[in-house]
N, C-alpha and C. Protein backbone atom coordinates (compact mmCIF):
# COMPACT_ATOMS: atom_id res chain seq x y z
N UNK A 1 88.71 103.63 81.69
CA UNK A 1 89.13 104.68 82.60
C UNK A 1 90.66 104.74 82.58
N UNK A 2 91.13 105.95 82.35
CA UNK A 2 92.25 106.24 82.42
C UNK A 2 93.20 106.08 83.96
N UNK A 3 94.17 105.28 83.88
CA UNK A 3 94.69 105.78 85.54
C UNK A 3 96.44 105.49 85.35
N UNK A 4 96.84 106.35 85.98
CA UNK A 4 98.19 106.19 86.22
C UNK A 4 98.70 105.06 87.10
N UNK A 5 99.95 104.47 86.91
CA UNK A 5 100.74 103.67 87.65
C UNK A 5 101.25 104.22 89.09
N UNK A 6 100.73 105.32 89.16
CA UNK A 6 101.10 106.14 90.69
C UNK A 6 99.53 106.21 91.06
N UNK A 7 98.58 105.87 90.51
CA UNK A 7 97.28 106.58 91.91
C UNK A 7 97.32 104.82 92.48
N UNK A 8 96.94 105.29 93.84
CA UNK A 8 96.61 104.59 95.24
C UNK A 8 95.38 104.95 95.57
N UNK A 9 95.18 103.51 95.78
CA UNK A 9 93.71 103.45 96.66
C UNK A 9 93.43 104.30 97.51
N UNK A 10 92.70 105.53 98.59
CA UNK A 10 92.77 106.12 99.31
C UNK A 10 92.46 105.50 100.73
N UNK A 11 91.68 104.39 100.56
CA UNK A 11 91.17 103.34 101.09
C UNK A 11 91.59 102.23 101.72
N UNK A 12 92.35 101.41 100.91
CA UNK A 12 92.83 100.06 100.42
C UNK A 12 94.76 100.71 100.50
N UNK A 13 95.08 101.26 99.77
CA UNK A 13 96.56 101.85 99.32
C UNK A 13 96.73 100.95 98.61
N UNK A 14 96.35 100.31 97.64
CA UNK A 14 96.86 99.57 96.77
C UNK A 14 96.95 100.29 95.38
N UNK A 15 97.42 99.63 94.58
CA UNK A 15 98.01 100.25 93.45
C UNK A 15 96.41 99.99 92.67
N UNK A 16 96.00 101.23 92.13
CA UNK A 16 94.70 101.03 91.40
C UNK A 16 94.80 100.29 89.74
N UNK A 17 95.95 100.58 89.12
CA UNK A 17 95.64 100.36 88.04
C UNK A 17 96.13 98.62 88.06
N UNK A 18 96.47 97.84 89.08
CA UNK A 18 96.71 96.09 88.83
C UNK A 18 95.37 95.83 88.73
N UNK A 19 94.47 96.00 88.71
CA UNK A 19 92.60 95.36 88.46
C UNK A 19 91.93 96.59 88.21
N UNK A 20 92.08 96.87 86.65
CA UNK A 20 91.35 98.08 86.36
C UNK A 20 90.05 97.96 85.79
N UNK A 21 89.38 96.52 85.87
CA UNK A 21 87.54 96.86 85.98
C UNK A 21 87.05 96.65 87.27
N UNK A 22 87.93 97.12 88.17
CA UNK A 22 87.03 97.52 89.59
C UNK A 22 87.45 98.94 89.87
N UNK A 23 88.25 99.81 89.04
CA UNK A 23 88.49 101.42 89.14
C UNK A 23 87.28 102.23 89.60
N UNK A 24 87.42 103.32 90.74
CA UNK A 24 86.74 103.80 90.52
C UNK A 24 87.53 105.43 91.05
N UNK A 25 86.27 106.56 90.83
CA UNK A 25 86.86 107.62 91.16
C UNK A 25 85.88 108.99 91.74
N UNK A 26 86.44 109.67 92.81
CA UNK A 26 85.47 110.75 93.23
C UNK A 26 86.37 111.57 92.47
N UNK A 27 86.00 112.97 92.21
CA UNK A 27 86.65 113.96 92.05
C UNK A 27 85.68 115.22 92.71
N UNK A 28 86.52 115.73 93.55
CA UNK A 28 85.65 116.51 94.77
C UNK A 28 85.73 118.42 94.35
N UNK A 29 84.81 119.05 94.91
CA UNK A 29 84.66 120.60 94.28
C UNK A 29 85.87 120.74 94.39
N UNK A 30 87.12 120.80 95.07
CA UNK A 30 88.25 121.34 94.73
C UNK A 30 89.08 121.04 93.33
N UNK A 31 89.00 119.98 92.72
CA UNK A 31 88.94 119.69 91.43
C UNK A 31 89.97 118.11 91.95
N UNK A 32 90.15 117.64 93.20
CA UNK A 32 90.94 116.88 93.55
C UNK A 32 90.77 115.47 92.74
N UNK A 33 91.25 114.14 92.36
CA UNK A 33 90.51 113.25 92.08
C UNK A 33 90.90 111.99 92.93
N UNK A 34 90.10 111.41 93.41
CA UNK A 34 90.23 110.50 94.61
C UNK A 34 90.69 109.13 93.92
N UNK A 35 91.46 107.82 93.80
CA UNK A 35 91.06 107.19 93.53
C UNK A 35 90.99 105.80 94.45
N UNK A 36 89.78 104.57 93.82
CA UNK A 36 89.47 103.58 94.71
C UNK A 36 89.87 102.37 93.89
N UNK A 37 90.05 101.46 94.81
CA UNK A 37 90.41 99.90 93.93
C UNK A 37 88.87 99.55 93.69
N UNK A 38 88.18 100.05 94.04
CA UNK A 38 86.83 99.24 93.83
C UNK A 38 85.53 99.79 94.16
N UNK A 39 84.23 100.16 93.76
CA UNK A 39 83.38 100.76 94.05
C UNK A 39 83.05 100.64 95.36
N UNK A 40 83.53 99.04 95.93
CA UNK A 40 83.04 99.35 97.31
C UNK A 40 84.22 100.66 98.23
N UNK A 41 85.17 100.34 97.89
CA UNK A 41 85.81 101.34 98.45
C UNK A 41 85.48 102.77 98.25
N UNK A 42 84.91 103.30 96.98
CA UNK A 42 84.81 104.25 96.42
C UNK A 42 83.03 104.86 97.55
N UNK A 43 82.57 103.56 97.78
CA UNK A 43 81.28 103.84 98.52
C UNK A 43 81.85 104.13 99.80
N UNK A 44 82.61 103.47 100.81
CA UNK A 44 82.77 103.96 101.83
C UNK A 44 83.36 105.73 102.26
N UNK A 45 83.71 105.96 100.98
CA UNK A 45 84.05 107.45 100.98
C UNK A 45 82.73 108.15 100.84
N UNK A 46 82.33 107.78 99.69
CA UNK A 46 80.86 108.59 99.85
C UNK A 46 80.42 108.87 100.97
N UNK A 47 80.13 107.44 101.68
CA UNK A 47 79.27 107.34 102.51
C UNK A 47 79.68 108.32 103.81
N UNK A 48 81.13 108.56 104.28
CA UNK A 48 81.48 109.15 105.57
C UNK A 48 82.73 110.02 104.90
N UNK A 49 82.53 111.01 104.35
CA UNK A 49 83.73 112.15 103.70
C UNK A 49 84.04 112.44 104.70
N UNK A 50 83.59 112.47 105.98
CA UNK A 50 83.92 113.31 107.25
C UNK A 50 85.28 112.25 107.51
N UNK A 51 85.61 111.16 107.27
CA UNK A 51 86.72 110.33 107.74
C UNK A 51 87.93 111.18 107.25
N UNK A 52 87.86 111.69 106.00
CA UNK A 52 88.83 112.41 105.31
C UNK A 52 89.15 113.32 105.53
N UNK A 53 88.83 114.92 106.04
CA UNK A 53 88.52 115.72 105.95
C UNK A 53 89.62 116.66 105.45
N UNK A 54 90.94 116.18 104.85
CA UNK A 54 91.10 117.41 103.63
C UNK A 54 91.01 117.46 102.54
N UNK A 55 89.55 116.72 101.90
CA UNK A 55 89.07 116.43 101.13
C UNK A 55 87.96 117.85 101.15
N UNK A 56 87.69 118.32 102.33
CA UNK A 56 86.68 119.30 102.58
C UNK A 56 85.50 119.17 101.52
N UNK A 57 84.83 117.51 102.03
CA UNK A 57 83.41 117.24 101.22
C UNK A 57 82.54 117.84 102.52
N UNK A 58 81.47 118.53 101.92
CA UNK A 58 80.39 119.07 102.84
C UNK A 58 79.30 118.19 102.48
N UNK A 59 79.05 117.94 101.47
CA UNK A 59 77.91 117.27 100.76
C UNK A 59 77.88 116.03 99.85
N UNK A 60 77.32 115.08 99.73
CA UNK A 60 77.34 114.03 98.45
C UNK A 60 77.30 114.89 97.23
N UNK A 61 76.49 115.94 97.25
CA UNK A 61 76.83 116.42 95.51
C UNK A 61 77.79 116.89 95.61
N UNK A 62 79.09 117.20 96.45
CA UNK A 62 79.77 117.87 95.56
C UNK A 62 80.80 117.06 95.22
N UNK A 63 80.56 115.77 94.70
CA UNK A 63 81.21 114.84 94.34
C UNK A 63 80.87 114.11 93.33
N UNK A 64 81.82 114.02 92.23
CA UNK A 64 81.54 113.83 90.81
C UNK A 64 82.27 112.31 90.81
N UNK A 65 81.45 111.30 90.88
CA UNK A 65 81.55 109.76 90.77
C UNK A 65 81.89 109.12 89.55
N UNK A 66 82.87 108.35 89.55
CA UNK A 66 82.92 107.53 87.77
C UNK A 66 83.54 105.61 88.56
N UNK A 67 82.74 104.94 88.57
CA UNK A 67 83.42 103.49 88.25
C UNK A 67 83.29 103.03 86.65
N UNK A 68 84.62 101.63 86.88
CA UNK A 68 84.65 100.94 86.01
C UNK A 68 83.47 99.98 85.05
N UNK A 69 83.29 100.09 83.89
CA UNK A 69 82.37 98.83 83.44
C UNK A 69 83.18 97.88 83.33
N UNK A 70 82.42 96.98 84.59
CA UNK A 70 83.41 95.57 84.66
C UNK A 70 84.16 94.72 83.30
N UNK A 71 82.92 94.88 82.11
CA UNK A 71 83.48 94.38 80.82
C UNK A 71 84.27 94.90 80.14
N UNK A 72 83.39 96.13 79.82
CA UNK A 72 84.32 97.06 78.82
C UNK A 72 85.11 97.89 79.17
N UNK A 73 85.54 98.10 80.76
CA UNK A 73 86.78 98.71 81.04
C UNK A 73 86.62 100.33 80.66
N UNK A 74 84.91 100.88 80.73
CA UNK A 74 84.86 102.22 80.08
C UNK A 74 84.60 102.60 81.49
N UNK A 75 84.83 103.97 81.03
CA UNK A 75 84.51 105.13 82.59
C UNK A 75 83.29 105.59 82.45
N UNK A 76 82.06 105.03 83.21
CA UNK A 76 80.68 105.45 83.86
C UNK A 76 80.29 106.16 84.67
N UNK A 77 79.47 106.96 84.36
CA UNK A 77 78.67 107.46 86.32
C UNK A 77 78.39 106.54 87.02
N UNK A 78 78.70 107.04 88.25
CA UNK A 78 78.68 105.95 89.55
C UNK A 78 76.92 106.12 89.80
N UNK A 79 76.71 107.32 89.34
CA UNK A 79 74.90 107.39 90.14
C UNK A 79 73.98 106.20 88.60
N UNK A 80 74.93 106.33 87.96
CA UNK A 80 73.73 105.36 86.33
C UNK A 80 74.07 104.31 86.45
N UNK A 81 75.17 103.57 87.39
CA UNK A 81 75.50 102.21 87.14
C UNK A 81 74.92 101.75 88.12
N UNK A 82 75.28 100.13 87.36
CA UNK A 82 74.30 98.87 88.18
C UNK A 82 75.62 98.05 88.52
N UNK A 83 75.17 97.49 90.14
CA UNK A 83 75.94 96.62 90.78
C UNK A 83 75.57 95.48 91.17
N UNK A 84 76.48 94.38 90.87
CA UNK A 84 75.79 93.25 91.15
C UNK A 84 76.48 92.96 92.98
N UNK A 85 75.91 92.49 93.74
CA UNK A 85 76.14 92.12 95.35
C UNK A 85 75.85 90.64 95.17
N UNK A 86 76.90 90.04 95.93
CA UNK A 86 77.29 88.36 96.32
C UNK A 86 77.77 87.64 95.49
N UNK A 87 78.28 87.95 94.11
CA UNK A 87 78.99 87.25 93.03
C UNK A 87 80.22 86.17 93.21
N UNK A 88 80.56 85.61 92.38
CA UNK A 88 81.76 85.15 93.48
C UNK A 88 83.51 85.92 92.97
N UNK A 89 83.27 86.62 92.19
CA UNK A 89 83.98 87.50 91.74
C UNK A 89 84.43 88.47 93.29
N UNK A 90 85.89 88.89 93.22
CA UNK A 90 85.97 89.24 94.71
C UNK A 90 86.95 90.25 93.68
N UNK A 91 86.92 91.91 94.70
CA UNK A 91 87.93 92.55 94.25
C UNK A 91 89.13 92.80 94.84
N UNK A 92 90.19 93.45 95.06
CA UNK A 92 91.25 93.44 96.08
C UNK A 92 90.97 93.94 97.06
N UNK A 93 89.78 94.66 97.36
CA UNK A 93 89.06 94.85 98.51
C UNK A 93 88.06 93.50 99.31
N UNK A 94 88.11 92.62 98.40
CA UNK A 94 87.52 91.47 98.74
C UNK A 94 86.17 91.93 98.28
N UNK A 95 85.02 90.81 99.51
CA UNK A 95 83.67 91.30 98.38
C UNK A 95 82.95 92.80 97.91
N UNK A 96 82.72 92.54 96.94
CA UNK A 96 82.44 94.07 96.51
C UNK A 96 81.59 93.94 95.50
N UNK A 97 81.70 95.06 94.95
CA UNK A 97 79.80 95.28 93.88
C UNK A 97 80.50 95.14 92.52
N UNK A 98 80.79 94.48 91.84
CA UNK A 98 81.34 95.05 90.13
C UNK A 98 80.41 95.57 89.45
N UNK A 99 80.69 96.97 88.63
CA UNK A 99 79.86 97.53 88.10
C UNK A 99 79.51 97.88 86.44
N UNK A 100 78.31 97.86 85.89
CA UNK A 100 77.45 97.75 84.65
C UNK A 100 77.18 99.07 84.31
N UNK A 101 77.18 99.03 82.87
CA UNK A 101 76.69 100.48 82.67
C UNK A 101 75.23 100.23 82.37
N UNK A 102 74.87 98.84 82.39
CA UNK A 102 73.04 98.65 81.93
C UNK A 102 72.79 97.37 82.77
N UNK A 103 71.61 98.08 83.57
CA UNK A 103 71.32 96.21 83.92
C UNK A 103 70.63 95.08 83.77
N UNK A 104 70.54 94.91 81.97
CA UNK A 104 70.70 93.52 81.38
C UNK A 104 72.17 93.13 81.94
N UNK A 105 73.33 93.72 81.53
CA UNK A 105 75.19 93.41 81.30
C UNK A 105 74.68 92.77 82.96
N UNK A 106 74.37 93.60 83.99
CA UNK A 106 74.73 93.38 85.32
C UNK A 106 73.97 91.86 85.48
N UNK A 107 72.62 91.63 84.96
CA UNK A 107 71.96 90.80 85.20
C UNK A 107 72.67 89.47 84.65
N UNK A 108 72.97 89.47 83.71
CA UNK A 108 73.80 88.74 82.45
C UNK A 108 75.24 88.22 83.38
N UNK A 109 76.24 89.00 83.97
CA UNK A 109 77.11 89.20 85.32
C UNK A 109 76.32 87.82 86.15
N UNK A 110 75.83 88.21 86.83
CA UNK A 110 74.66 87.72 88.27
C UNK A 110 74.50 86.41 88.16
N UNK A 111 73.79 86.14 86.67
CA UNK A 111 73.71 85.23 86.38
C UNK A 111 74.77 83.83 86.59
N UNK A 112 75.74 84.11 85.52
CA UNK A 112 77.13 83.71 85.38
C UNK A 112 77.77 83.39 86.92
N UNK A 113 78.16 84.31 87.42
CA UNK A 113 78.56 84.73 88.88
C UNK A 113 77.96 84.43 90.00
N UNK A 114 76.71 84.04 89.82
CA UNK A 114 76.20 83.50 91.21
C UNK A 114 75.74 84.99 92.24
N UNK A 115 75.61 85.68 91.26
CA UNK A 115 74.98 86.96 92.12
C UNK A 115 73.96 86.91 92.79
N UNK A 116 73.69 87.66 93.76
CA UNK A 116 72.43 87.31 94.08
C UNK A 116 71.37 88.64 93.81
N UNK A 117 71.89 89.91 93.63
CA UNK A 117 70.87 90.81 93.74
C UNK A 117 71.65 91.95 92.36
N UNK A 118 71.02 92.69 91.51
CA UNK A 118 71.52 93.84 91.20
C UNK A 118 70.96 94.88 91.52
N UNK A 119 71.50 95.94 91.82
CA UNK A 119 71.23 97.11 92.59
C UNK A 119 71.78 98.61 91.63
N UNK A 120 70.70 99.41 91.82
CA UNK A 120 71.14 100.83 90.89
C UNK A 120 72.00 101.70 92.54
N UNK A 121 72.53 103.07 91.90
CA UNK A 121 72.67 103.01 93.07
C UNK A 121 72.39 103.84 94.60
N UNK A 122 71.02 104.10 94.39
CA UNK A 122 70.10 104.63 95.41
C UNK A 122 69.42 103.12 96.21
N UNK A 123 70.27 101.96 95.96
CA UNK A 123 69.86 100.66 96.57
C UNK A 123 71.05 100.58 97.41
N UNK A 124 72.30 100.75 96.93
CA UNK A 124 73.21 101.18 97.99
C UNK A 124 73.54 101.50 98.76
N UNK A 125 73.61 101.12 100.19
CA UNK A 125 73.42 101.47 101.44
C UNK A 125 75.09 101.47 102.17
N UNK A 126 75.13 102.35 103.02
CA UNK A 126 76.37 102.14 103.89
C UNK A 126 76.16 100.74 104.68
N UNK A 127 74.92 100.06 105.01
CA UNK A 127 74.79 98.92 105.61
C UNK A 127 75.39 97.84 104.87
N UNK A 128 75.26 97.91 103.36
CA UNK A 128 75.28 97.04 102.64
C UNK A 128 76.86 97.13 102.51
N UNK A 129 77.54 98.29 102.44
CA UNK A 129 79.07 98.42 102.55
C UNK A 129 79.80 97.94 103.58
N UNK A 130 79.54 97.97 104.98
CA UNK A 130 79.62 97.47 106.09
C UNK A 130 79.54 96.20 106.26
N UNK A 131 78.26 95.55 105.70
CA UNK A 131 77.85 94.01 105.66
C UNK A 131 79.47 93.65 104.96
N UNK A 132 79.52 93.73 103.40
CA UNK A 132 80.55 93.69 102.67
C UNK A 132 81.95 93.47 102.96
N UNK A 133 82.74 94.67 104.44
CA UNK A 133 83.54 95.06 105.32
C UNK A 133 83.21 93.80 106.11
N UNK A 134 82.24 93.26 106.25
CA UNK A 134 82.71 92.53 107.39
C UNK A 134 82.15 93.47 109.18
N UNK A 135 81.91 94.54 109.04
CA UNK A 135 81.52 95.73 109.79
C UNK A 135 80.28 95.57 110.31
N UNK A 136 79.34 95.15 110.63
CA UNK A 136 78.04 95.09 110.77
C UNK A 136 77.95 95.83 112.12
N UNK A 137 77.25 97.04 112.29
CA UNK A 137 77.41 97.77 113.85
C UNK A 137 76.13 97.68 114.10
């Protein structure tokens, strides 16, 4: 994934490109492109666009998703990738999901890492983002 030395976390404000296999990115109907230090960050946007709102997201589709493959550093769909949850791998968001473009790679991850679960990502929950946060309501 391509990223400049100027995008910021929208999230986090950290500089995205110092840990660029946790990149991730919305790019919203206005053609805007969001970027996150880390899929979990990139999920908490999903999850509540209303926090943003001159982002003017009405809907989850109208948001075009890409994270990092933790290995190969390529730009994926966020809806085809696999995340591993509880690894001991931490991102600058702290714990977070690192993401696979297949999940053998993720399982293979998990393994190594002490993961405990891999998840596609309709397993992805704002609970599970929250848990993550530290947030549990």
């Amino acid at each position: 994934m391509e990223i400049s030395k100027d995008a910021t976390c929208l999230i986090r404000k950290v500089k995205v490109y110092q840990a660029p296999e946790w990149a991730a990115t919305i790019q919203v109907r206005s053609g805007d492109i969001i970027y996150f230090s880390s899929p979990k960050s990139m999920f908490e946007f999903y999850f509540e666009p209303s926090r943003w709102p001159e982002y003017q997201v009405k809907q989850n589709d109208d948001m075009r998703m890409n994270v990092t493959d933790y290995d190969t550093l390529e730009k994926i769909s966020a809806r085809e990738a696999f995340y591993v949850y509880g690894s001991q791998k931490t991102s600058p968001a702290g714990d977070d999901l690192p993401a696979f473009a297949s999940k053998e790679k993720a399982e293979k991850f998990a393994k190594k890492y002490e993961g405990r679960r891999v998840l596609d990502f309709s397993q992805v929950s704002n609970g599970l983002i929250n848990l993550l946060n530290d947030k549990l309501r």
